[in-house]
N, C-alpha and C. Protein backbone atom coordinates (compact mmCIF):
# COMPACT_ATOMS: atom_id res chain seq x y z
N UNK A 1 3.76 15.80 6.42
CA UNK A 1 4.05 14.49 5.87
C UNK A 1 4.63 14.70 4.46
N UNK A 2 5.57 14.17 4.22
CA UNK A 2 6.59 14.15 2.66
C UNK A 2 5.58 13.58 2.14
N UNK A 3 6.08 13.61 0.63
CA UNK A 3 5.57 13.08 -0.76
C UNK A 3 5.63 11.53 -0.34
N UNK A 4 7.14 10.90 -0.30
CA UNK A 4 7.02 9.70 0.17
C UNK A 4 6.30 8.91 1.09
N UNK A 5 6.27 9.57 2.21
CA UNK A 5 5.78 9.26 3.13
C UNK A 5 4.04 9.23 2.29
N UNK A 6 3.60 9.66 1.95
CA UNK A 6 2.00 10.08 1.40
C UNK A 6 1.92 8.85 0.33
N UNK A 7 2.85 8.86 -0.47
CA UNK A 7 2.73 7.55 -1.76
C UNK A 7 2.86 6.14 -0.74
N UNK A 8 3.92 5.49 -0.17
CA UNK A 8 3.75 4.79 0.74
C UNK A 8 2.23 4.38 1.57
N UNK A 9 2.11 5.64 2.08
CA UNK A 9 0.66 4.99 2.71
C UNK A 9 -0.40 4.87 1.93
N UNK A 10 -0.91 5.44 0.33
CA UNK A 10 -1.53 5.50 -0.48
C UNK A 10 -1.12 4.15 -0.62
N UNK A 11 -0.27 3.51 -1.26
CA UNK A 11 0.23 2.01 -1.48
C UNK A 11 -0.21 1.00 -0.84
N UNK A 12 -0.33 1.36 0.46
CA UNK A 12 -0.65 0.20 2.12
C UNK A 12 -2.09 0.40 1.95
N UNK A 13 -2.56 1.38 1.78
CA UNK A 13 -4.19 1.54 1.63
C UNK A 13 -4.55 0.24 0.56
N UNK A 14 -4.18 0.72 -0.79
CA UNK A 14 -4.72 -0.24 -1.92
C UNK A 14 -4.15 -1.33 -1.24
N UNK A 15 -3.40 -1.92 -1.15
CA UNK A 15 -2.70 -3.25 -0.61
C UNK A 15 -3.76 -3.73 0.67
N UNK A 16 -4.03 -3.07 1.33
CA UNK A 16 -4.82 -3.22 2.35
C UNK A 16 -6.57 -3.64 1.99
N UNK A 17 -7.00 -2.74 0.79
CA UNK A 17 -8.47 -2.79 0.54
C UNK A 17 -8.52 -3.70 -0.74
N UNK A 18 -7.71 -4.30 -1.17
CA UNK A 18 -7.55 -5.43 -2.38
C UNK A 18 -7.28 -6.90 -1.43
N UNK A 19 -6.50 -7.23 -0.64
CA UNK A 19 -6.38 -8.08 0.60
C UNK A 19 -7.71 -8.54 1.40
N UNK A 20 -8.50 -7.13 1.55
CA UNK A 20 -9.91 -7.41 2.40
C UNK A 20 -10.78 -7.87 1.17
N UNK A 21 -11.00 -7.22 -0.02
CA UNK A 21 -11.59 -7.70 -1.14
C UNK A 21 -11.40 -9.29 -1.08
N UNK A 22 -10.30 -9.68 -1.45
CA UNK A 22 -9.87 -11.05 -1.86
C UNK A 22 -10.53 -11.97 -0.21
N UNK A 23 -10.28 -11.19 0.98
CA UNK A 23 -10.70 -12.18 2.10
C UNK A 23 -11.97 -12.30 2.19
N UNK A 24 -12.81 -11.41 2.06
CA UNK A 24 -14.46 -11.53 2.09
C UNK A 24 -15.16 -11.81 0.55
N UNK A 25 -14.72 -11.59 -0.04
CA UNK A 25 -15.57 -11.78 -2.21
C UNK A 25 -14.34 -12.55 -2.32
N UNK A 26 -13.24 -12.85 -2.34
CA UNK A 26 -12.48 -13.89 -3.24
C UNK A 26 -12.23 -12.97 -4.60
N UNK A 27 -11.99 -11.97 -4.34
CA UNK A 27 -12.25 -11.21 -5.99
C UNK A 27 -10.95 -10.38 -5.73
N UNK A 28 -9.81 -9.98 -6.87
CA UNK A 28 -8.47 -9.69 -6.33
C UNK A 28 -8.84 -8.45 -7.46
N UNK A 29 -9.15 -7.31 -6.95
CA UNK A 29 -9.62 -5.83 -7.69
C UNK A 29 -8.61 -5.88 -8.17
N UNK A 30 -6.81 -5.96 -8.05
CA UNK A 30 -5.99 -5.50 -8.44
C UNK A 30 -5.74 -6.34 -9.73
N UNK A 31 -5.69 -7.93 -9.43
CA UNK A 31 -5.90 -8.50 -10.80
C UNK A 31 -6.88 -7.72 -12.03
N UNK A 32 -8.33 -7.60 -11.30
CA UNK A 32 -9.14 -7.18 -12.85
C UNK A 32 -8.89 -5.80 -12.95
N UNK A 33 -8.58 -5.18 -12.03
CA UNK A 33 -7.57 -3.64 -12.95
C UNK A 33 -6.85 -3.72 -14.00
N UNK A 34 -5.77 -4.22 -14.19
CA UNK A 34 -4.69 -4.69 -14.33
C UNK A 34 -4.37 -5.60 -15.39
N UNK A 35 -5.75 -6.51 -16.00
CA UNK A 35 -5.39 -7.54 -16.96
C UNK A 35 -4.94 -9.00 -15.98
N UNK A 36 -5.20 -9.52 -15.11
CA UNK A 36 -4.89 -10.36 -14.57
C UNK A 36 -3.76 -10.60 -13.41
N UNK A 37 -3.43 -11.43 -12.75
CA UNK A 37 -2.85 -11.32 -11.62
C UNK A 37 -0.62 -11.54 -12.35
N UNK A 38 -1.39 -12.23 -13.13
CA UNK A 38 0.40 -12.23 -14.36
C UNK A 38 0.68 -11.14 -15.13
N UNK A 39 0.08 -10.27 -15.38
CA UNK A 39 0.15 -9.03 -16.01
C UNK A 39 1.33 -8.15 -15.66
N UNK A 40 2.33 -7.36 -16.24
CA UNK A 40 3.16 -6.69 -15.75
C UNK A 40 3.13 -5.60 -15.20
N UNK A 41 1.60 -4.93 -15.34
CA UNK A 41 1.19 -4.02 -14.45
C UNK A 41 0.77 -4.34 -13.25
N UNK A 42 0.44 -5.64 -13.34
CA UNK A 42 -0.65 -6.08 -11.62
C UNK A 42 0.56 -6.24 -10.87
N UNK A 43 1.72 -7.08 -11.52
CA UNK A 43 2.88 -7.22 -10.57
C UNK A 43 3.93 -5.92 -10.48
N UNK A 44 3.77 -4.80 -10.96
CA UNK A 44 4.09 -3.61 -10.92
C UNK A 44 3.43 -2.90 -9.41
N UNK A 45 2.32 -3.32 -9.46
CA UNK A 45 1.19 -2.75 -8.25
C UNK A 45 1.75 -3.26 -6.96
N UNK A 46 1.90 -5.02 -7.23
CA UNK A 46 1.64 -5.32 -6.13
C UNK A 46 3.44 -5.58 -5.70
N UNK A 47 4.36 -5.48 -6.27
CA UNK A 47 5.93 -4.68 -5.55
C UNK A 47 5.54 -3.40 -5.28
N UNK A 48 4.87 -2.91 -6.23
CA UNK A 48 5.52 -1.12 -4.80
C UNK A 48 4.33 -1.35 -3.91
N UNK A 49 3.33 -1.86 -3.56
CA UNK A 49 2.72 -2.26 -2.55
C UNK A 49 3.56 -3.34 -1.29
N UNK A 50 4.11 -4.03 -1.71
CA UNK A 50 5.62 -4.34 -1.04
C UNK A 50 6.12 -3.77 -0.53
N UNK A 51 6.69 -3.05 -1.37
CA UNK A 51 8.33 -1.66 -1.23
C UNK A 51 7.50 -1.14 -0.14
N UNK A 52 6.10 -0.41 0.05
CA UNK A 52 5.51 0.56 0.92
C UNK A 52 5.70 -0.26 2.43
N UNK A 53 5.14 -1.47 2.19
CA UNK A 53 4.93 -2.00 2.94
C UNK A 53 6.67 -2.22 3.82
N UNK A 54 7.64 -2.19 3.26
CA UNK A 54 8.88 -2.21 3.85
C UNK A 54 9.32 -1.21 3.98
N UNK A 55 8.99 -0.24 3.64
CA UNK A 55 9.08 1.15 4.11
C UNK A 55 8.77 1.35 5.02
N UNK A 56 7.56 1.15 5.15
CA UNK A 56 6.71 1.60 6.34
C UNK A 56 7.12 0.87 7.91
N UNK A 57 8.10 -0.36 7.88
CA UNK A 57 8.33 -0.89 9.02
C UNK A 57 9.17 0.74 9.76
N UNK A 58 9.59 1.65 8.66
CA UNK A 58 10.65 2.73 8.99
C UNK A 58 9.78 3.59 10.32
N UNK A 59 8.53 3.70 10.25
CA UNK A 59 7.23 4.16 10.97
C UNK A 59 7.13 3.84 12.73
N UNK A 60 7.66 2.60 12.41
CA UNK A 60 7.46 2.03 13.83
C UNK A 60 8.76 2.51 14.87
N UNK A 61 9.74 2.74 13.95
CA UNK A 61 11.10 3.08 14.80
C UNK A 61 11.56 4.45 14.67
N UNK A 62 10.50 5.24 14.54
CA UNK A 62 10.20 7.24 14.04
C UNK A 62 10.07 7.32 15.55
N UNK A 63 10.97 8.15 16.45
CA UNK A 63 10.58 8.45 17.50
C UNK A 63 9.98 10.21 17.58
N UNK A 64 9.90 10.87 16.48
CA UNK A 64 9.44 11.79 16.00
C UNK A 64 7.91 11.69 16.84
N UNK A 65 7.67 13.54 17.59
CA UNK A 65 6.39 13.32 18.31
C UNK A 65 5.80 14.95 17.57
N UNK A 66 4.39 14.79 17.41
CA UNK A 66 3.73 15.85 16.79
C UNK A 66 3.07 16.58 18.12
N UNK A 67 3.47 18.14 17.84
CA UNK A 67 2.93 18.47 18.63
C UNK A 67 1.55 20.00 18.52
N UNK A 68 0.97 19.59 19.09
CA UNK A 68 -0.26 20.74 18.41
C UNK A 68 0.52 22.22 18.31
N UNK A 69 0.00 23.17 17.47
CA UNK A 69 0.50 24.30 17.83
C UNK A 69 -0.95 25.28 18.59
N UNK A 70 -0.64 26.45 18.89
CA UNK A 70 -1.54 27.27 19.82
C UNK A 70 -1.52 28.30 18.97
């Protein structure tokens, strides 16, 4: 797996476990990281949590197959 490929899914992770935060506590981790949800870092976070996230549609159309080695 590339660098990219690794930052991307690192990205979808936080994006993913700040989303479940906010759906079950109502509490947006990435806001109180960050200084608030207007902050230029929180909205720094949450575009390349974006960007990953549009990246990653690239995933679904990888006909690339892994195969064990022996």
């Amino acid at each position: 797996m590339d660098t990219l490929n690794k930052l991307a899914l690192i990205l979808i992770i936080v994006g993913a476990l700040n989303w479940g935060s906010i759906g079950l506590f109502q509490y947006d981790l990435v806001a109180a990281l960050f200084g608030g949800q207007a902050s230029a870092l929180s909205r720094a976070v949450y575009s390349l949590v974006g960007l990953a996230g549009l990246y990653s549609i690239l995933f679904l159309f990888n006909d690339q197959t892994v195969t064990e080695e022996e």
